[in-house]
Structure formats: C-alpha cells, structure tokens
Protein backbone atom coordinates (compact mmCIF):
# COMPACT_ATOMS: atom_id res chain seq x y z
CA UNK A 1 32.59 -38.58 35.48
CA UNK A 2 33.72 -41.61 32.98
CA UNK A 3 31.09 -43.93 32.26
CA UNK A 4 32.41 -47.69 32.38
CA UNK A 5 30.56 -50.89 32.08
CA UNK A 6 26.46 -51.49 32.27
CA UNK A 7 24.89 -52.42 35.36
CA UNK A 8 21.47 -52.55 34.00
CA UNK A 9 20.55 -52.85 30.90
CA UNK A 10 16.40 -53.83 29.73
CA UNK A 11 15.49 -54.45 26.38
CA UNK A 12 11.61 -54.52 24.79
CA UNK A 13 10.05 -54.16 28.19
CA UNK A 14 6.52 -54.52 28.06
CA UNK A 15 4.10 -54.62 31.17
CA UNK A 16 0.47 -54.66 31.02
CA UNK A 17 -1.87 -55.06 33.83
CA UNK A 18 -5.37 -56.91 31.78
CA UNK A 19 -5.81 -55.27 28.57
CA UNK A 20 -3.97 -52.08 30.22
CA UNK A 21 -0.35 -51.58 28.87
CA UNK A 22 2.04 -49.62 31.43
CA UNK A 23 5.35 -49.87 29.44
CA UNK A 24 5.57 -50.59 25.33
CA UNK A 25 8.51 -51.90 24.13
CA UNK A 26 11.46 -49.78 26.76
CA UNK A 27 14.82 -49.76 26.32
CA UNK A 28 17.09 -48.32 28.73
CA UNK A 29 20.34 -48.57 29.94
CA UNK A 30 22.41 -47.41 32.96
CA UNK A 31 26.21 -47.23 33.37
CA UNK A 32 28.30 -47.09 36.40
CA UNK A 33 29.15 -43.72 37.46
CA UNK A 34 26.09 -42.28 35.03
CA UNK A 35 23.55 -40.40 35.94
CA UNK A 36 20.17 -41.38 34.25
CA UNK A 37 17.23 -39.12 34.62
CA UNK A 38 13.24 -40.42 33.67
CA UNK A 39 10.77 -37.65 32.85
CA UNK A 40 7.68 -37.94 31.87
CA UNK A 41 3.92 -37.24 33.31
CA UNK A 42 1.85 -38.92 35.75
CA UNK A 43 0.84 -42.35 34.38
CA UNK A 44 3.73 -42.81 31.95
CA UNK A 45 5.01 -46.25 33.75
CA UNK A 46 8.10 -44.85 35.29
CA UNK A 47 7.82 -46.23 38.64
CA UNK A 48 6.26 -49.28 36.78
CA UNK A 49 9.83 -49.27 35.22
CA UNK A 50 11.82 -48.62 38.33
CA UNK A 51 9.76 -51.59 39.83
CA UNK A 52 10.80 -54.11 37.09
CA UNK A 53 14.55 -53.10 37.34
CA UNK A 54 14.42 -53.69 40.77
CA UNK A 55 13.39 -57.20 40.37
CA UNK A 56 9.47 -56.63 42.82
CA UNK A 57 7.46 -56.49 38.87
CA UNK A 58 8.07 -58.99 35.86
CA UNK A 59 7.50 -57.83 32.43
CA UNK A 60 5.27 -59.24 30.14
CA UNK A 61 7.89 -59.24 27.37
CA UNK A 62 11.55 -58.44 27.14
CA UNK A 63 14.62 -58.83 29.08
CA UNK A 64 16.29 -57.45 32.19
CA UNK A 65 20.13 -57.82 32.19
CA UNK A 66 21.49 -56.90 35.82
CA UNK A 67 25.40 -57.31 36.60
CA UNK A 68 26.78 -60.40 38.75
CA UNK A 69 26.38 -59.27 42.46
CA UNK A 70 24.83 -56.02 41.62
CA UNK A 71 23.77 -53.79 44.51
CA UNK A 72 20.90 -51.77 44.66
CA UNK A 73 19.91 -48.49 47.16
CA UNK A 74 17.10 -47.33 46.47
CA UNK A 75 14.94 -44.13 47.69
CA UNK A 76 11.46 -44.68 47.59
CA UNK A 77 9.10 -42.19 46.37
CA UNK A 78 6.26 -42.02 49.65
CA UNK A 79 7.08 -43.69 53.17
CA UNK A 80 4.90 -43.44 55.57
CA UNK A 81 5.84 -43.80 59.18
CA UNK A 82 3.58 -44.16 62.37
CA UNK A 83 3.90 -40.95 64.03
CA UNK A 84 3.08 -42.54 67.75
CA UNK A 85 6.52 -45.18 67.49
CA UNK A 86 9.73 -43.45 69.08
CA UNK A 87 11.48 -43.82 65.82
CA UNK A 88 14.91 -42.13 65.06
CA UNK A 89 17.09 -41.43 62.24
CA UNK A 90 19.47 -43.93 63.67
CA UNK A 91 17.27 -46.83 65.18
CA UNK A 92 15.35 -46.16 61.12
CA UNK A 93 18.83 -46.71 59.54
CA UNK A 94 19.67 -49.59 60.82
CA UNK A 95 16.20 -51.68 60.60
CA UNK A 96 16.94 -55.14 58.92
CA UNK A 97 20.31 -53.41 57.81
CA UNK A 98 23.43 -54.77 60.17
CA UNK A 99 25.78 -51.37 60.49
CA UNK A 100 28.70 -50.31 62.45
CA UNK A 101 28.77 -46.67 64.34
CA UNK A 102 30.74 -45.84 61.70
CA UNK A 103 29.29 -46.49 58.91
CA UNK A 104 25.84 -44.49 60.00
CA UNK A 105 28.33 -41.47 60.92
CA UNK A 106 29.51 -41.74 57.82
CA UNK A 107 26.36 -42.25 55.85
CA UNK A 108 24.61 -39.65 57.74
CA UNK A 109 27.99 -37.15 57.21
CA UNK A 110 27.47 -37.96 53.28
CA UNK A 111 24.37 -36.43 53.15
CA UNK A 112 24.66 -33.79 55.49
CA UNK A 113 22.52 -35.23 58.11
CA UNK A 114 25.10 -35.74 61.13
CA UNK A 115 23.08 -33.66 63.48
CA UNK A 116 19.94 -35.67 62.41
CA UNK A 117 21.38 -38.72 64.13
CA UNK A 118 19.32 -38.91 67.57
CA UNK A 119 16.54 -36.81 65.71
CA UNK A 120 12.77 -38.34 66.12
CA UNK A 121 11.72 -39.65 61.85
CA UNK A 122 8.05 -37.67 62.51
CA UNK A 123 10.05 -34.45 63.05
CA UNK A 124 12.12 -34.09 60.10
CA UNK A 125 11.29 -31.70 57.41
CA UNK A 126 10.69 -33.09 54.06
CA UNK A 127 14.14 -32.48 53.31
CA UNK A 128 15.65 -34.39 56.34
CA UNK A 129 13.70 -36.78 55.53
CA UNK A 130 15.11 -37.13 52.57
CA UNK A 131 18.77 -37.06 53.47
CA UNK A 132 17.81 -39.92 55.97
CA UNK A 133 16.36 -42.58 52.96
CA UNK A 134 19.67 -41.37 51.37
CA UNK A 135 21.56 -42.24 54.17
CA UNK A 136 19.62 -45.41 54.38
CA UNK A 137 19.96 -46.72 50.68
CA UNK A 138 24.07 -45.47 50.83
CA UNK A 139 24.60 -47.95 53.70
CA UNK A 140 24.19 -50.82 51.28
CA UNK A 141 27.01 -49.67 49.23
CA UNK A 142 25.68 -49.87 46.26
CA UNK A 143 26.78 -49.86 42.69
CA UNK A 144 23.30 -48.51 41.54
CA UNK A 145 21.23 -45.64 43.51
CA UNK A 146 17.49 -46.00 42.53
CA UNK A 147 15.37 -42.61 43.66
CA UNK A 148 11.81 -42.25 42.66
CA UNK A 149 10.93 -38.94 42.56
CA UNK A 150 13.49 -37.27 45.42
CA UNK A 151 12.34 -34.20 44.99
CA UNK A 152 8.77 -34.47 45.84
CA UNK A 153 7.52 -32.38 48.49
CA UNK A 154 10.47 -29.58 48.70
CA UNK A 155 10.85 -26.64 46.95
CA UNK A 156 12.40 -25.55 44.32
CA UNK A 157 15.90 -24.70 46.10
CA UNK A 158 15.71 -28.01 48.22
CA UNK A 159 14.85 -29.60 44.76
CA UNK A 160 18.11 -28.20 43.84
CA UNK A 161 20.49 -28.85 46.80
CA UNK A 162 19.32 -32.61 47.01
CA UNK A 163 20.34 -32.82 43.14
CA UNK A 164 23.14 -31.17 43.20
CA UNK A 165 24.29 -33.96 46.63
CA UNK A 166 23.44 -36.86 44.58
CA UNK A 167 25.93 -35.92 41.71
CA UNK A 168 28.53 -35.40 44.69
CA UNK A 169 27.70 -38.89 45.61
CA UNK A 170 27.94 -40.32 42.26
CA UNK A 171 31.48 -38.38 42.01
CA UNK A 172 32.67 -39.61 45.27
CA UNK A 173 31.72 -43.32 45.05
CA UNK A 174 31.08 -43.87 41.28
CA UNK A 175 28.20 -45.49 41.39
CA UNK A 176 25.51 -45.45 38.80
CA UNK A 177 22.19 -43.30 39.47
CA UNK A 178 18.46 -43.82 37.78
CA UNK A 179 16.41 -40.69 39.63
CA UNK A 180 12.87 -40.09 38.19
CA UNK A 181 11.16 -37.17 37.91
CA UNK A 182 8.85 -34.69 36.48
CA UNK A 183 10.34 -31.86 35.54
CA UNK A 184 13.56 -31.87 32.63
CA UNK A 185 14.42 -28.08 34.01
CA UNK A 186 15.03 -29.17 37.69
CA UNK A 187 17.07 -32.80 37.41
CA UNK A 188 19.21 -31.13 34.02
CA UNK A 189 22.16 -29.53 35.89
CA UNK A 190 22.99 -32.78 37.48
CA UNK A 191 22.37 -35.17 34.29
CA UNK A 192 24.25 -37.22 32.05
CA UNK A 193 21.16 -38.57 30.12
CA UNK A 194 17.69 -38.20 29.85
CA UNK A 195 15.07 -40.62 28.98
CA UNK A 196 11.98 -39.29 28.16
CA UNK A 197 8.95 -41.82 28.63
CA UNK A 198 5.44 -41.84 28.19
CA UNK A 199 4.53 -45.76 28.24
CA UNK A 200 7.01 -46.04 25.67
CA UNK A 201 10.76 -44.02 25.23
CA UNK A 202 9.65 -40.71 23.63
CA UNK A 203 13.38 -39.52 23.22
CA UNK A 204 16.57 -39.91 24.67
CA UNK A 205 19.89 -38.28 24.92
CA UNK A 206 21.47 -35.24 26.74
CA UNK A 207 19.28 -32.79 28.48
CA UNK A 208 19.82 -30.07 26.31
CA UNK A 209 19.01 -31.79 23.43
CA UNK A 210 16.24 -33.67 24.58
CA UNK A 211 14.62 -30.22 25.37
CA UNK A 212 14.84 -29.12 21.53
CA UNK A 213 13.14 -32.66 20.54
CA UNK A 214 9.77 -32.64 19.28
CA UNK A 215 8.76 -35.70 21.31
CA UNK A 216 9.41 -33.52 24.50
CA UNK A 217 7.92 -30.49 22.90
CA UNK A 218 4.89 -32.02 22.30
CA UNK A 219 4.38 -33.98 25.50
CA UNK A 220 5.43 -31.34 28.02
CA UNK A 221 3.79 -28.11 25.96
CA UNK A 222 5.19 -24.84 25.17
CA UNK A 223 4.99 -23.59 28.82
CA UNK A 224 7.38 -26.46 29.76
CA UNK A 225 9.26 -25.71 27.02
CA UNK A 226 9.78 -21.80 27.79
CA UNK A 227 9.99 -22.40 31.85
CA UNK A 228 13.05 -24.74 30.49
CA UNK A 229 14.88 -21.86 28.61
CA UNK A 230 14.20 -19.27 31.27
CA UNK A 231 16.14 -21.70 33.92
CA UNK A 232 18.89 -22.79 31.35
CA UNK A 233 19.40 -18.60 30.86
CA UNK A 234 19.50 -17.69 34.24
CA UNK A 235 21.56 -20.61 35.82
CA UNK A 236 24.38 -20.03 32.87
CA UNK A 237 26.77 -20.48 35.62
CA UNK A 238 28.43 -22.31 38.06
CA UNK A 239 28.13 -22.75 42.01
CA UNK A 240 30.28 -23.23 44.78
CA UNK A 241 29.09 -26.13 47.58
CA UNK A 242 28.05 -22.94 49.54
CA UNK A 243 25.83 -22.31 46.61
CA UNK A 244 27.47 -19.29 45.66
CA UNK A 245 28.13 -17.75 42.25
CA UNK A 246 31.43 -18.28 41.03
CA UNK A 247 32.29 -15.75 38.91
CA UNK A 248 32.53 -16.18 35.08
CA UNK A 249 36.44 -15.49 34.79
CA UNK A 250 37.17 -18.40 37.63
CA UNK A 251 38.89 -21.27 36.18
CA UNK A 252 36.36 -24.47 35.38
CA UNK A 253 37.21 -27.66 35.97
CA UNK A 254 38.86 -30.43 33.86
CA UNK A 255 36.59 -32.82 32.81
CA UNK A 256 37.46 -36.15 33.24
CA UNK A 257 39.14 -38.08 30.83
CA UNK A 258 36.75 -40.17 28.87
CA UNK A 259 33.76 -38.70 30.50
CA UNK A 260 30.68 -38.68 28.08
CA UNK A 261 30.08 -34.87 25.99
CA UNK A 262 27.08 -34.00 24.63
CA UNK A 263 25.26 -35.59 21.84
CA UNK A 264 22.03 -35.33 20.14
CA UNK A 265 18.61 -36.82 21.54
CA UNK A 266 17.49 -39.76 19.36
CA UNK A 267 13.79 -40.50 18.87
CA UNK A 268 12.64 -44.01 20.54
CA UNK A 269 9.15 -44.33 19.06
C-alpha cells in the first residue's frame, strides 16, 4: 500500500497527571494508507496517547499536528452496553450518526457482519461485537481508523481474522490505521510500522526489526522474544481470504509501486 501525506503527526508529547508522567517526550507519526501498530505493556501510556491524538486529553508539552478536515473512526477498547435496552446492531449504528440503508449495508458487508443487522448488541460474541464498532467507526468515512486494543477478548484465530480485515480495509479505502496492542507476534502480519512504547518510544521501525532490537528484547523478555520466532517460522506463508494455505510455488503479488520496504528499527530513547 503507498504511503502518501501525514495525517497525524505529534512531536515531544508529554502528559503527566500530578507528579505522575504517562508519556515522556513521544514522537509519532501516521500516514494515509499506513498501518501503525503501538505495543507495549500495561501502563505504558498508549491509550493515554490514543486519547491526546484524538483531541479528549491535552499534553503537558509538545505539539499535535492533525490534517485540515481530518476524520477520525475510532474503535474503543471496552463498551459496555445495558443488557435490559432492546438494542440492535442497526438501531447501535446509527446513534447520533445520520446514515442511509445503504451505507449500514455496506458498512456492515465490509466487515462481514450483514447477517448481524437485526441482531440484539447483548448477543453478539466478542467478535461480532467487534465487527459492529468497526462498522460503526467506517460509517464516518474516515481518513484515520483509531482501534484500541481490537483484539481483546478473542482468541488467537479471531485475533487474526480481525487483523487480517483491517488491512483489507486499509487496502480498499486507503485510509490510515493506529491499532494498539500487546502483543508484536499477533498485529506483525498486518503492519507497516511498529512503535514500541513504554512512557516514552522504546524503538521504532518494521516489525521484524523491531523484534531483533534490544529495547524490545529487554521490555518484552526472552519468552516474548522466542513465542515471536516460533509464529514468524510457522506462518512463513501466505493465506487465501478463506484462510487457506497457498502453496509456496503460487505466484505473490506485486507490491505496489512506492509502497514502503523494510528498514531497520531506530532507537527513540
């Protein structure tokens, strides 16, 4: 996917909450038609930093550059949704959001949630739940797709599938993407560029090489480390949008002309 002009871009972004600092001094920015991955453990700021990109937090220090007429989707990381109101998928779309017919079959067709339309909210697996904040954030339209941590609460191969639909989306409407997340080995398949953070940026760069950089090393452990080789051995190839193999003598894919190639991580402090 070619990478074209910034939509976001922070510089020095420091919040602190009393003497407590959440973010030291971040950099970070996001192109269209990128996909940006955060990693980093519990109580490194990254939701801190999702919230001061999307304009609810204001930094201490540093600036927060934001294209003219920028749109934002965004997937939250928890909802929580009164069980007893008659809620469904499409009544939940369209709160506060003005949408044609259309454009919720359409949305809900994107993410493979068609069949979910009449569907009560308090019914759907975690999984259809999260196809329906997907839906949700694509009626927008946005030119940047904000998801804090999508992945929580399914397993690994739902983990996987809901990945491997937001790059589609990214392909099909080349808009930019800043997904957070725990876990380099699940989010790397579907990555343009990692940015490793613990309160400040650890390391940055492509996935691969951010796994071989000491700064990740060190803050994930050797288990992290190893459980990262062990899935970049055994998913050495490609799938079909069935999930199948494909086999290793099928043809790949052009890549797109000027789309970005892998480079080595650079340390961020």
């Amino acid at each position: 996917m070619t990478v074209t002009a910034d939509l976001v871009e922070a510089r020095a972004i420091t919040v602190r909450i009393g003497r407590h600092e959440l973010l030291s001094a971040v950099d970070l920015t996001i192109g269209r038609g990128e996909i940006v991955s955060l990693i980093g453990p519990n109580g490194a700021g990254k939701t801190t930093l999702l919230r001061a990109i999307l304009g609810v937090l204001k930094p201490c220090a540093g600036t927060i550059w934001r294209a003219q007429s920028l749109v934002i989707g965004y997937v939250p990381q928890r909802l929580q949704l009164d069980p007893v109101l008659p809620l469904t998928v499409e009544r939940f779309l369209t709160i506060g959001l003005a949408a044609s017919a259309a454009a919720l079959d359409g949305a809900l067709a994107e993410v493979r949630a068609a069949h979910l339309r009449r569907a009560p909210m308090h019914e759907l697996s975690g999984g259809e739940f999260q196809r329906a904040l997907l839906a949700r954030a694509l009626l927008r339209r946005p030119d940047l797709l904000i998801l804090d941590e999508p992945g929580q609460g399914l397993d690994f191969s739902g983990q996987i599938e809901l990945y491997g639909l937001i790059e589609q989306i990214r392909d099909r409407r080349g808009c930019g993407v800043l997904l957070v997340s725990h876990d380099l080995h699940i989010v790397m398949a579907a990555t343009d560029r990692v940015v490793c953070l613990n309160r400040h940026v650890c390391c940055s760069g492509r996935p691969e090489a951010v796994s071989r950089h000491p700064e990740y090393m060190a803050l994930f452990g050797p288990r992290a480390v190893a459980s990262l080789a062990v899935y970049a051995h055994e998913h050495d190839h490609a799938h079909d949008l069935a999930g199948e193999v494909v086999p290793q003598d099928a043809p790949a894919p052009e890549p797109a002309e000027g789309a970005p190639h892998a480079g080595n991580a650079r340390h961020a402090g």
